[in-house]
Structures are given as C-alpha cells and as structure tokens.
Protein backbone atom coordinates (compact mmCIF):
# COMPACT_ATOMS: atom_id res chain seq x y z
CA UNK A 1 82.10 102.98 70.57
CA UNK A 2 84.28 104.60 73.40
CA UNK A 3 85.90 107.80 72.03
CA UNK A 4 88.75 107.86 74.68
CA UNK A 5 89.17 103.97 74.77
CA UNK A 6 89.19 100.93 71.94
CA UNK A 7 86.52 97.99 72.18
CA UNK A 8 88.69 95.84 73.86
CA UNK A 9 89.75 98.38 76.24
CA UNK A 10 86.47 99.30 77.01
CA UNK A 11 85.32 95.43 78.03
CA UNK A 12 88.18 95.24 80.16
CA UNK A 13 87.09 98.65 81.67
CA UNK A 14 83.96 96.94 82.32
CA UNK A 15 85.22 94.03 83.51
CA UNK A 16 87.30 95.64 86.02
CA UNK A 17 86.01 95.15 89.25
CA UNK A 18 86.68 91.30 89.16
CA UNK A 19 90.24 92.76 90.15
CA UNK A 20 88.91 94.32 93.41
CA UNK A 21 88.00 90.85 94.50
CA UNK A 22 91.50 89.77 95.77
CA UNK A 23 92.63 93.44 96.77
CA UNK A 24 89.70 93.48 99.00
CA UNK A 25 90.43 90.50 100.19
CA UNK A 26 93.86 91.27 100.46
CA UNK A 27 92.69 94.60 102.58
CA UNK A 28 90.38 92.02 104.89
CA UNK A 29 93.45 89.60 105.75
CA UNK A 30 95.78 92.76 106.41
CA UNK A 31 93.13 94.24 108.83
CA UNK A 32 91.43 91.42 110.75
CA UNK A 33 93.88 88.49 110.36
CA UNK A 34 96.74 89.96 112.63
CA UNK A 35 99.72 88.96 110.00
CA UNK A 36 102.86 90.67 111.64
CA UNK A 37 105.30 89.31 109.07
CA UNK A 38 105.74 91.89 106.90
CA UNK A 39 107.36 88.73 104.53
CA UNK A 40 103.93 87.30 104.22
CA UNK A 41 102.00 90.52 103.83
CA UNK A 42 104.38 91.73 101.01
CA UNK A 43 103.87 88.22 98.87
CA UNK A 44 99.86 88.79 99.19
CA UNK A 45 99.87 92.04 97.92
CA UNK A 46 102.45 90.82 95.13
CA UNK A 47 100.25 88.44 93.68
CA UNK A 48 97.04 90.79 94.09
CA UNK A 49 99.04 92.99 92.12
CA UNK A 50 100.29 90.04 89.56
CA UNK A 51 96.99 89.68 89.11
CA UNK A 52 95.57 92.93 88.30
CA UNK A 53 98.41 93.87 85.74
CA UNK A 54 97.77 90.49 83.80
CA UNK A 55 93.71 91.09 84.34
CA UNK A 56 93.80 91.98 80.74
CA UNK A 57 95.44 89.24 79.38
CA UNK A 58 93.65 86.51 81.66
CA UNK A 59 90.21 87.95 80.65
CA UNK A 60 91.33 87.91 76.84
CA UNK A 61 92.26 84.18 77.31
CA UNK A 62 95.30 84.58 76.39
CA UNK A 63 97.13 82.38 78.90
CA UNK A 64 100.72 82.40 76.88
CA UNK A 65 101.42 86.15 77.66
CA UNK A 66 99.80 86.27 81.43
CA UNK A 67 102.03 83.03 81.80
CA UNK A 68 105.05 85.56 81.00
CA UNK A 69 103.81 88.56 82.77
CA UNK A 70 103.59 86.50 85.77
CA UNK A 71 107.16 85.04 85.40
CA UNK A 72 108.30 88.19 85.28
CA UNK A 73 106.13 89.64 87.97
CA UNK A 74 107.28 87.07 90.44
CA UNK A 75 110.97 88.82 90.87
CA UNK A 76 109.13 91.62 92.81
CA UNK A 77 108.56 89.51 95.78
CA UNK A 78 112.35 87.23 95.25
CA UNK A 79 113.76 90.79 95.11
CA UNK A 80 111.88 92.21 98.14
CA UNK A 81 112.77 88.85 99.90
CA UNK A 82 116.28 89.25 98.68
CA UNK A 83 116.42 92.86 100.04
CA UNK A 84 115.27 92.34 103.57
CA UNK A 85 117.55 89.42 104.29
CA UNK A 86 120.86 91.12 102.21
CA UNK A 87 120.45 94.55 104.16
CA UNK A 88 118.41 93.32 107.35
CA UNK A 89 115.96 95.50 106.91
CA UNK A 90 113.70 94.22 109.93
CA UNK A 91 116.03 95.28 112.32
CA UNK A 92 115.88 99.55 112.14
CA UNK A 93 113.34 101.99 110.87
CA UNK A 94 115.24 104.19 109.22
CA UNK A 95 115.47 105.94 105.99
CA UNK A 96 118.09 103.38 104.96
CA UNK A 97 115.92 100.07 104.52
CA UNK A 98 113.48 101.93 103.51
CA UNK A 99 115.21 103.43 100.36
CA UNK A 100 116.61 100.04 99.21
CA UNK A 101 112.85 98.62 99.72
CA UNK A 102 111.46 101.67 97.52
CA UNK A 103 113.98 101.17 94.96
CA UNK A 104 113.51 97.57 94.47
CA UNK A 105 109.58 97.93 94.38
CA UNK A 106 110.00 100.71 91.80
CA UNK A 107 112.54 98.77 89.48
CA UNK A 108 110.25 95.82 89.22
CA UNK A 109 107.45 97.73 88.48
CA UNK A 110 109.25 99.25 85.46
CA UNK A 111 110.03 95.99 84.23
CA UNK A 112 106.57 94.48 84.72
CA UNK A 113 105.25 97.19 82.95
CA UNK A 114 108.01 96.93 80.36
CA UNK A 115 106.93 93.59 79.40
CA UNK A 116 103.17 94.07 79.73
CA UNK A 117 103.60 97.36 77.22
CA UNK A 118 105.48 94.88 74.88
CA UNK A 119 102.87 92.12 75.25
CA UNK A 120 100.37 94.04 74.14
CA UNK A 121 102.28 95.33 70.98
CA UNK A 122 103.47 98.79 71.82
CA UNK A 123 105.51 99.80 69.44
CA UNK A 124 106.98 102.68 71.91
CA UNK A 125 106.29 100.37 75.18
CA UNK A 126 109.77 101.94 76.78
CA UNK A 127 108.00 105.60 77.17
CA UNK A 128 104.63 103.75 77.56
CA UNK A 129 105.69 101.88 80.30
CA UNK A 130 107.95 104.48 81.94
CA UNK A 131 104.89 107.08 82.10
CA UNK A 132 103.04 104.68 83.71
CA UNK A 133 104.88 103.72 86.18
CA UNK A 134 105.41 106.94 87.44
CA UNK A 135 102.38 107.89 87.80
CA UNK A 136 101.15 104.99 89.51
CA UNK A 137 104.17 104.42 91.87
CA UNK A 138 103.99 108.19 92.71
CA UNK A 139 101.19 109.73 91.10
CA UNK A 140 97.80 108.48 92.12
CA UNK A 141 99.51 105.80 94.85
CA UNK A 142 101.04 108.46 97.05
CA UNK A 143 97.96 111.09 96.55
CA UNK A 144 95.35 108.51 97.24
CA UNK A 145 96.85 108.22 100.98
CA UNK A 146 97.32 111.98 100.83
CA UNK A 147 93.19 112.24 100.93
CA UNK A 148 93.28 108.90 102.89
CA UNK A 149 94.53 110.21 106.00
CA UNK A 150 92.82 113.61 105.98
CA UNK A 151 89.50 111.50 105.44
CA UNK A 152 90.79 108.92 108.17
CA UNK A 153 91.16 111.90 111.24
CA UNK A 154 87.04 112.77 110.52
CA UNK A 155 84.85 111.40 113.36
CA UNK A 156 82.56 109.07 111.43
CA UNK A 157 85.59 107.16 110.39
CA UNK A 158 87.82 107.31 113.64
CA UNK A 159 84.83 105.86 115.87
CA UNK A 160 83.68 103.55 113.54
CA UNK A 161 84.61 99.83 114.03
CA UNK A 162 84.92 98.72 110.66
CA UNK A 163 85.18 102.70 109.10
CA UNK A 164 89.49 101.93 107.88
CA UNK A 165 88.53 99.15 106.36
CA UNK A 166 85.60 100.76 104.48
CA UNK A 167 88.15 103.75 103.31
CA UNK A 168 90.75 101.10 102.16
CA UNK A 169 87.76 99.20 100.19
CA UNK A 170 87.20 102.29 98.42
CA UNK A 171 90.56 103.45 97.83
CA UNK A 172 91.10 99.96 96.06
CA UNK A 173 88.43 100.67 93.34
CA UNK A 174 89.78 104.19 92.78
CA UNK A 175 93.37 103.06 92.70
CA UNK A 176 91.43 99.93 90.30
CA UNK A 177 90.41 102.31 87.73
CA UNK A 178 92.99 104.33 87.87
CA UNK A 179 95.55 102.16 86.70
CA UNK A 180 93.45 101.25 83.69
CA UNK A 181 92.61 104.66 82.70
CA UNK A 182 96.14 105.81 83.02
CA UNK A 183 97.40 102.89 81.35
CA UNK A 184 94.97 103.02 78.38
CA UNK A 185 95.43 106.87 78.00
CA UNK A 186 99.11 106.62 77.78
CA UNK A 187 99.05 103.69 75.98
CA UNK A 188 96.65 105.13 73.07
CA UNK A 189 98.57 108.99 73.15
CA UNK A 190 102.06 107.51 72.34
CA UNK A 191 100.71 104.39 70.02
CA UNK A 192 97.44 104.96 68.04
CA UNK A 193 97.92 107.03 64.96
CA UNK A 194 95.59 110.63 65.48
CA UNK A 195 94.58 110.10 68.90
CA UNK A 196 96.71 112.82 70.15
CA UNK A 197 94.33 115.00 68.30
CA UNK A 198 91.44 113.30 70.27
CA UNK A 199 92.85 114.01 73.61
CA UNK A 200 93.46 117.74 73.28
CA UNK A 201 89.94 118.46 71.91
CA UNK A 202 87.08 119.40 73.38
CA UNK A 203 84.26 118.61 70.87
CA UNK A 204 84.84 114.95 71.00
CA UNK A 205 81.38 112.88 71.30
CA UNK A 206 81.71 111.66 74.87
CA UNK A 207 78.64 109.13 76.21
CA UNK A 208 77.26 109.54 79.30
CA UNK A 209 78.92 106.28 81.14
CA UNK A 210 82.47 107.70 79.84
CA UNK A 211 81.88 110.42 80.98
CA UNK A 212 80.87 109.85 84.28
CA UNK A 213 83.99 107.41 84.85
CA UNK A 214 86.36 109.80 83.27
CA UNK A 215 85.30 112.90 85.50
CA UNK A 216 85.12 111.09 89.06
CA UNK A 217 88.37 109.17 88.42
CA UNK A 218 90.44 112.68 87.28
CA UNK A 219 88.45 114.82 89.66
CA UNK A 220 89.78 112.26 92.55
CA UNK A 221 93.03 112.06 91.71
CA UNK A 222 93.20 116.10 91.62
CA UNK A 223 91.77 116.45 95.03
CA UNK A 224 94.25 113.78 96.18
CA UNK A 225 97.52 114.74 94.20
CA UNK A 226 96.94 118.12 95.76
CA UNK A 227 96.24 117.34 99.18
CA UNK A 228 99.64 114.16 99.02
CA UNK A 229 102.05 116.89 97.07
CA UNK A 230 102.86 119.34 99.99
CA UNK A 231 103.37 116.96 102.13
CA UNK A 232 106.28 115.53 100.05
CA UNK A 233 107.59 118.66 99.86
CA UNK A 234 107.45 120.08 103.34
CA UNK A 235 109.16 116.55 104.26
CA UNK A 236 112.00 117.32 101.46
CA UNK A 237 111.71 121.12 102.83
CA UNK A 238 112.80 119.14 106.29
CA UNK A 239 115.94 118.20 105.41
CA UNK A 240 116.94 121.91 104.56
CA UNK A 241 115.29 123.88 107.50
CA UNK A 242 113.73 122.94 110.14
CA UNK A 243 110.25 122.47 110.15
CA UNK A 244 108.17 121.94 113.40
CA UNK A 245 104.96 120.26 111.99
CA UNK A 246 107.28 117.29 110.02
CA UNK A 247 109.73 117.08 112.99
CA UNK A 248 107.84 113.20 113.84
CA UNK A 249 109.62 112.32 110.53
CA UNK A 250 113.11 110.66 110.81
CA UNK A 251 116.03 112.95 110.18
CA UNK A 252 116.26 112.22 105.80
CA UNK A 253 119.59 111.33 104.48
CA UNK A 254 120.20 113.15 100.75
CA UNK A 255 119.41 109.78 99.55
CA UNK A 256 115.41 109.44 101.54
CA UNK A 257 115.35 112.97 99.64
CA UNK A 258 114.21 111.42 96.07
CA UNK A 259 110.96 109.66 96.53
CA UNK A 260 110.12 112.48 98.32
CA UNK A 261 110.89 114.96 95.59
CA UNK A 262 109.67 112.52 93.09
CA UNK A 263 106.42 112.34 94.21
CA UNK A 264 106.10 115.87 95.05
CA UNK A 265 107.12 116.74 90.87
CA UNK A 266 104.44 113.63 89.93
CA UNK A 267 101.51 114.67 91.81
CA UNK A 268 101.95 118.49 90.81
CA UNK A 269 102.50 117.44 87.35
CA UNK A 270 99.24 114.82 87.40
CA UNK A 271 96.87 117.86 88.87
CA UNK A 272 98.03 119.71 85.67
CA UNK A 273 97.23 117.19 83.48
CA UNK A 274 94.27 115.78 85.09
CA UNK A 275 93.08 119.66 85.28
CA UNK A 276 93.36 120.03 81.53
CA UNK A 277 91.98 116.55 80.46
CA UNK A 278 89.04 117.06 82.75
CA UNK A 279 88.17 120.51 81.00
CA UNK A 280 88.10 118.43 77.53
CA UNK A 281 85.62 116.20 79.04
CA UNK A 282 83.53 118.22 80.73
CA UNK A 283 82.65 120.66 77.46
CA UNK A 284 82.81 117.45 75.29
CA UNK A 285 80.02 116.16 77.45
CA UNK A 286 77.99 119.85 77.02
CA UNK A 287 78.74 120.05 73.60
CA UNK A 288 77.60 116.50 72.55
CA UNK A 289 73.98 116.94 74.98
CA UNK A 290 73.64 120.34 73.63
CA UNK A 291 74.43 122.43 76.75
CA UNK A 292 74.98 125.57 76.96
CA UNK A 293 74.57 126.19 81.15
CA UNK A 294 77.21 128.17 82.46
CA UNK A 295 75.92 127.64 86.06
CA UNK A 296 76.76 123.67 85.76
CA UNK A 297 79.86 124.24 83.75
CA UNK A 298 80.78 126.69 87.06
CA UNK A 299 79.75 123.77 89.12
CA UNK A 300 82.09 120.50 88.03
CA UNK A 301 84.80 122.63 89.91
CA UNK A 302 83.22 122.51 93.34
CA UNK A 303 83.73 119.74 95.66
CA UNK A 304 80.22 118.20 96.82
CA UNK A 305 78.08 120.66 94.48
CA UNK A 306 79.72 118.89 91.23
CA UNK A 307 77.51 116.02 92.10
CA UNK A 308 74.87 118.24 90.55
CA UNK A 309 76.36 118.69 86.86
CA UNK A 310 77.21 115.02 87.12
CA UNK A 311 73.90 113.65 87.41
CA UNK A 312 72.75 116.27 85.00
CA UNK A 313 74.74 115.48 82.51
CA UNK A 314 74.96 111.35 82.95
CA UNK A 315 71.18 110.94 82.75
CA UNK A 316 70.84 113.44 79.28
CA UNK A 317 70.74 112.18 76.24
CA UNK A 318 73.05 112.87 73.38
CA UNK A 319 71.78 115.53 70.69
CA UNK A 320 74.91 115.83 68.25
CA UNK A 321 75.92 113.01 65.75
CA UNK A 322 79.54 114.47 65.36
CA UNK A 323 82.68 116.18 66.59
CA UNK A 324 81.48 118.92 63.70
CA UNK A 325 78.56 119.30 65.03
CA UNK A 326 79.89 120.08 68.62
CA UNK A 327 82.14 122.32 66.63
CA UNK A 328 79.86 124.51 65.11
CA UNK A 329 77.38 124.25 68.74
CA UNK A 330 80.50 125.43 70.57
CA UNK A 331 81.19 128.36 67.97
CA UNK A 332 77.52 129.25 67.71
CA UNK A 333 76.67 129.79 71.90
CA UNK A 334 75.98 132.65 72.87
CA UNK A 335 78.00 134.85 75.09
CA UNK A 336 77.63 133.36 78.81
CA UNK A 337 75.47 135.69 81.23
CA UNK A 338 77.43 134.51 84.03
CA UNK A 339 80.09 136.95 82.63
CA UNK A 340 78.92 140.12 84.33
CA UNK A 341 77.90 138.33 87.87
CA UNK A 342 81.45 137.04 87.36
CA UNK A 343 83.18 139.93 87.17
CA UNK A 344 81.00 141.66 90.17
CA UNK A 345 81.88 138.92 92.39
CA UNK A 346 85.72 138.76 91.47
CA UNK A 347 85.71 142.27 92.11
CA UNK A 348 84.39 142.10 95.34
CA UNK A 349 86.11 139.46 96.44
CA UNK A 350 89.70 141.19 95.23
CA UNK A 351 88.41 143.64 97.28
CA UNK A 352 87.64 141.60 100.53
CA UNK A 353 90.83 139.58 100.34
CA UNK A 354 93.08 143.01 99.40
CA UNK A 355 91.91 144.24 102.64
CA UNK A 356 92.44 140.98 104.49
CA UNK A 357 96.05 140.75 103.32
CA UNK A 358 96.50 144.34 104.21
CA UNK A 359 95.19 143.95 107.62
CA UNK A 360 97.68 140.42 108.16
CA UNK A 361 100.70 142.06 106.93
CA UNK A 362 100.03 145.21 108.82
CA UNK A 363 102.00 144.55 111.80
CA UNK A 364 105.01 144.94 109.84
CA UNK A 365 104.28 148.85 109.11
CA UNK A 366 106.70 150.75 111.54
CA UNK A 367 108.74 147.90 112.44
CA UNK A 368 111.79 149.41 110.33
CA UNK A 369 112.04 146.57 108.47
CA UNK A 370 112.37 147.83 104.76
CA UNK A 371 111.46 144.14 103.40
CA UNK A 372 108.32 143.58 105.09
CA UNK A 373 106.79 147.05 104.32
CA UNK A 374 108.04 146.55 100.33
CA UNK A 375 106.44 142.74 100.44
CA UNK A 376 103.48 144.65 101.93
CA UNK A 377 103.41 147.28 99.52
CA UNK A 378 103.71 144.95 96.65
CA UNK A 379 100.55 143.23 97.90
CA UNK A 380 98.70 145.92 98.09
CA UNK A 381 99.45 147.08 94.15
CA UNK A 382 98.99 143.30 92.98
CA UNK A 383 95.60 143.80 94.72
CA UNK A 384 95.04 146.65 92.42
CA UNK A 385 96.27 145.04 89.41
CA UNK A 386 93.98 142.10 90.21
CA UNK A 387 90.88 144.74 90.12
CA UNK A 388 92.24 146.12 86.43
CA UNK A 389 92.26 142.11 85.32
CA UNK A 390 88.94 141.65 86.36
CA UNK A 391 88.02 144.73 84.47
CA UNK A 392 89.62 144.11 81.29
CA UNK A 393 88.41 140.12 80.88
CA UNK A 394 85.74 140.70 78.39
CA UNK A 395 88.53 141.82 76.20
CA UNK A 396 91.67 140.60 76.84
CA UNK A 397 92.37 136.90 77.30
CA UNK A 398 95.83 137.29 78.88
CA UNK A 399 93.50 139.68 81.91
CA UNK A 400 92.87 135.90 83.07
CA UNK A 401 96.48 134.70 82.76
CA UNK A 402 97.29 137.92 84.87
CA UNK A 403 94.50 136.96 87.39
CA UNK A 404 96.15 133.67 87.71
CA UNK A 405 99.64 134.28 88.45
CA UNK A 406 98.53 137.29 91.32
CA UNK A 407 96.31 134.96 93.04
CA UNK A 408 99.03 132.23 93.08
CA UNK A 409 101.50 134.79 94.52
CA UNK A 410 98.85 136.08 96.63
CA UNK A 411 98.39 131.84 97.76
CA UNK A 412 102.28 131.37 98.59
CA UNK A 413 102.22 134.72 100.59
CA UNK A 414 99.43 134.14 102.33
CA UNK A 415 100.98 130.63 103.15
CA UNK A 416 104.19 132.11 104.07
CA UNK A 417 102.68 133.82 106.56
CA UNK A 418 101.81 131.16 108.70
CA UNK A 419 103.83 128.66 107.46
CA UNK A 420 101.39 125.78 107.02
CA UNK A 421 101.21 123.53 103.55
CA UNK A 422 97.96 121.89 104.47
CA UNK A 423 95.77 123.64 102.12
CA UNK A 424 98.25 125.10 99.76
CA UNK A 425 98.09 122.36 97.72
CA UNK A 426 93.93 122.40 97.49
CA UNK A 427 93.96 125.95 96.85
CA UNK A 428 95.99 125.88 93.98
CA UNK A 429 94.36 123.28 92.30
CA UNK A 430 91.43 124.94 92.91
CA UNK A 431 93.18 128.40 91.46
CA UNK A 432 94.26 126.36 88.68
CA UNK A 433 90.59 124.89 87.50
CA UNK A 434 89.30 128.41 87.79
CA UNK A 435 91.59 129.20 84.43
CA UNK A 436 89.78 127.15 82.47
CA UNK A 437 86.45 128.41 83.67
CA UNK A 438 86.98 131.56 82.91
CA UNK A 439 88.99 130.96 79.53
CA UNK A 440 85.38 128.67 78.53
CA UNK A 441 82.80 131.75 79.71
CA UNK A 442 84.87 134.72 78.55
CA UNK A 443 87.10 133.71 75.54
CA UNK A 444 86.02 130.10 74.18
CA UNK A 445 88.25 128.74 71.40
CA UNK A 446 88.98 126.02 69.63
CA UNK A 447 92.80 125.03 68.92
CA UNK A 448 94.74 122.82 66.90
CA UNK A 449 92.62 119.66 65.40
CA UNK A 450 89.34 121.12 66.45
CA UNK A 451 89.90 124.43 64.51
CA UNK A 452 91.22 122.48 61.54
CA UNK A 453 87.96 120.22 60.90
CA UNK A 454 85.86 122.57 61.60
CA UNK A 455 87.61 124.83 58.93
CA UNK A 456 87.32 121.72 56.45
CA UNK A 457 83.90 121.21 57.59
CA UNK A 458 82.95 124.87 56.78
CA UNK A 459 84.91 124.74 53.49
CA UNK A 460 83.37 121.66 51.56
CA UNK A 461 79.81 123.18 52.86
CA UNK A 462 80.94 126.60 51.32
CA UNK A 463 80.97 124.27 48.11
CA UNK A 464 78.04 122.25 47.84
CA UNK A 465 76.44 125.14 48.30
C-alpha cells in the first residue's frame, strides 16, 4: 500500500507510460515529418493530450466518463481553430495572437480538468481542478523548457543528429508523471479525510519505489521551476526598464504581461512547495530504513552527487513497521556529527564570500556616492551577523532563519551587481533546501500530527506499563 497514493492511483501510476506512446509519437511527427501547419500540429497534440487526461478512465474501463471527458476535451482544438481564423492569428507574431491563443488553451484546460475532477467524484473538484491547472499550464510546463533550453545549448546535444529529439522524449515522461503526481496530490490534500496530516509529516512509511519516483519527479521540477522563473520575470522586468539580454523579445503590451507574471508567481511558488514536500520524503525514507547518515541526508541536495543517497536508499530495505516507530527513531538519533564540520565550513565560507563582496563593491569607496558606500557598509555588517548565526546554531533555531534571509540578500546584491538572472533562480533554490538541512542536523522536530501520535503513542505505553 502506497502511503502518498490510493490502490487505484498507484496502478495507474504504474501504468503510466502507455501515455508516452502517442506523445512520443507526437514529438517524432513534429520533428521529422516537416508539418508547417500549425492547424494540424495543434489537433495532434490535442488528442495526445485527450488522451492522457482520460488515461485513467480508459484504463479503468470505464468508457461512459472518458466518452464525456473527450466531448468536452474536443472544444480545445474547435476553440483554437475558432481563434486563429476569428483574429487571424497566422498573419503577425506579436504579443496579440499570442495572448488570445494562451487564453483559450488555458480556459479549456480549466474546464477539462473541471469535469475530469467531477468524474472522478471530487467533492471540492472546483479548487482541485483550479490547482491543477495552474501548475501544469505554468508550473512544471513552463519550467520544464526553462531546463530544456539550458540543456539544449550543451555540445553533446547541439551536434547530435537526433540529440532534440532525445531531450523532448525525456521531457515527455517527466511532464508524464508529473501531471499524475500533481493531480493525485492535490486531489487526495483537498478530498481524502486525514491526508493533510500525511503530507506534512515526515515519519510516514515511504517504500523504496515511492520514494524513488517522488524524489526525482520534485527534485526535477525544482531545478526547472528555478532555472524557467527568472526568465519570466526579467521578460515582465522588460516592459518596465530596459533590459539588454531580453531585448530579442517583442516589445510586451500590459496585456503579454500576465502569463509572464503568472508563471513567474507559479514556478516560485512550486520550488517552495516541492522544497518542503521533498524534505518529508527524504527523512520519511531514513526514518522507515533506519538511517541515521547525515552525510547522505547532506547529499539529496546536490545536483549529480544525490544520485548517491538515491541508490542508497532505493535498494535498502525497510526496518520500521510504523509511522510510531519512525517517531520514536527520529526522537531517539543522536545529535548529527556533521554539526561541528558544519559550522567550520559555514564560517569559512562567510568569511571567503564577506571578503569577495567587499572586494566587488569596493570601487564604490571614494566615489562620493553616499548610497553605494552605505549598501557597502551594510554588506560588510550582514557578513558579520552571518558569522554570529553560524555561531549561535547549536542553540538557537531562528540563528538558521537569520542565516537564510542574509544569504538571500547577499544573492539579490550580488545579482544586482551584474545584472544577470541566469543563476539567481538556482541559487536560491539551492539557499532555500539548505534550511531544511540545517533545521534536520541542528534542531529536528516533529510538528503538528507527528507530535500528536507520538504523544498518544507514548501515553497508552505509559499505561500498560
């Protein structure tokens, strides 16, 4: 039994890559057949997409409510057919067409989801399918090709022959997956009874295959998300100031300004969720095999090196029988001895990057420009501050709270400086994830539900005995 997902869910999680079947060969016509009417192209990809938001339903047999999730699919492509005859959208390449295009897709996606929420008996399917659409019209969708075209400029994939379509294949089964797990997440949090308890703890029992889905899926759409969302925003930045590196875009009308701005709020708020969610997992994971490695907690946050705690952790077998007895494993451990090599290193590197900063705002020091030497000056005491944080984290949990806000400060000034955004967003995931890292070594705690049944737990024990 799935902890995250019911039975049914979890076959049709299975199940899933029967859906990649017609996207791929949706991604092989686009590529290699030379189809130049856009017409045609959009009415494949509708009915790829018909068919992987009634996959469910067809794999269930249940051919009366696929039969009206596709009748009510099918208005995406009469609409999008309506829309480029009614405002000749062929004819420019402006922000214009391109708006009414976006807002068509977007309302028919709402109602497709509508109905498919209400199919399936959601009690709440307005919210249920509202959240999803949003983040998979601008969530995942629009991060995916933020990561997409970074990936696309590196050499292997630029001189290979067949390298693009190899990137789209595999964006397809992440964008595959995706859909479900968002879908079934949301679906569960705002329509089974107690499972909002389940999602904010962190001594579920998690299986290794759950696991192993859960973490690659939200650990791909954070590296994505972040990578996509300042791109939205230096294009939305555009239309204020002007901005060299986005001056290829078209000039954006107030109205061009939304999906912009939409996708930038999405994407920022999907890295914060997908950041906390993937913290539950990971110490669900440790708790239920018994872990208590600090090194391979360290390591899940790491691009390329979390491959390491991953295949640790999928291949172990499960020790605990319970969330109680995670519970009391989580409240038992032992004080991390990464703690003290921790604090060394932070203080070093405060050090290191103190002096950097110092040295790249220097230039402002006798200029007479009261501003830059205050900016400077206030860099130089967060620095400081950052050194007392690192000193007082064995004790004080807000110390990392402290650390958190200076370094993002310390990010946006840093970026300021030489006005780029093409990292900003990485390095702020990455400053995010390092929170709960060191609120797990220094201060673990369980909250809410967790605290409560272990409590309980403790109590009735306390009276058999």
């Amino acid at each position: 039994m799935a902890t995250y997902f019911t039975e049914s869910q979890t076959r049709v999680l299975k199940s899933a890559w029967i859906c990649l079947i017609p996207l791929v060969i949706q991604t092989l016509i686009g590529r290699y057949a030379g189809i130049t009417n856009v017409l045609v192209y959009n009415g494949i990809y509708t009915l790829t997409l018909l068919f992987l938001l009634s996959w469910e339903f067809l794999y269930a047999r249940d051919w009366k409510k696929a039969g009206i999730l596709a009748g009510t699919s099918a208005g995406i492509f009469l609409l999008t057919l309506g829309a480029y005859y009614l405002f000749d959208i062929p004819a420019t390449g402006e922000y214009r067409p391109y708006i009414h295009i976006h807002m068509f897709s977007l309302i028919n996606m709402l109602a497709t989801l509508f109905v498919r929420c209400y199919l399936a008996g959601n009690t709440r399917f307005i919210i249920t399918g509202t959240i999803v659409t949003l983040v998979t019209y601008y969530g995942f969708s629009g991060g995916l090709f933020g990561l997409y075209g970074g990936i696309s400029n590196l050499g292997v994939i630029s001189y290979s022959p067949h390298g693009y379509t190899i990137l789209s294949i595999l964006y397809n089964v992440i964008y595959v997956f995706a859909y479900f797990i968002a879908l079934y997440l949301s679906e569960n949090y705002f329509n089974r009874d107690h499972f909002k308890a389940i999602f904010h703890s962190k001594v579920q029992l998690l299986g290794a295959k759950e696991y192993f889905l859960l973490y690659v899926i939200t650990g791909i759409l954070i590296l994505n998300a972040s990578t996509s969302a300042p791109q939205h925003l230096g294009i939305a930045l555009s239309y204020f100031w002007h901005m060299p590196e986005y001056s290829y875009y078209p000039r954006l009308t107030a109205a061009a300004l939304f999906p912009h701005l939409m996708e930038w709020i999405v994407q920022t708020l999907l890295v914060l969720l997908c950041g906390y969610f993937m913290r539950n997992v990971i110490v669900a994971r440790m708790m239920t095999t018994g872990s208590r490695n600090g090194l391979l907690y360290f390591l899940h946050f790491i691009p390329l090196l979390n491959i390491i705690p991953l295949t640790a952790y999928t291949s172990r077998q499960n020790e605990h029988k319970s969330p109680v007895d995670n519970a009391m494993f989580y409240i038992q451990r032992e004080p991390s001895q990464l703690r003290s090599w921790i604090v060394v290193l932070g203080i070093l590197t405060a050090l290191y990057f103190s002096f950097m900063t110092y040295r790249q705002f220097s230039y402002y020091k006798g200029t007479g420009s009261n501003t830059e030497e205050m900016i400077m000056a206030l860099i130089v005491l967060l620095g400081v501050g950052r050194l007392l944080a690192f000193l007082l984290m064995f004790n004080y949990r807000k110390a990392i709270f402290a650390i958190l806000c200076i370094n993002i400060f310390l990010l946006f000034c840093s970026v300021g400086s030489d006005g780029g955004f093409e990292l900003l967003g990485l390095r702020l995931a990455l400053t995010y994830m390092s929170m709960f890292f060191l609120l797990e070594i220094f201060h673990p705690t369980l909250f809410d539900a967790d605290a409560v049944a272990l409590e309980e737990s403790l109590g009735n024990n306390s009276e058999s005995l």
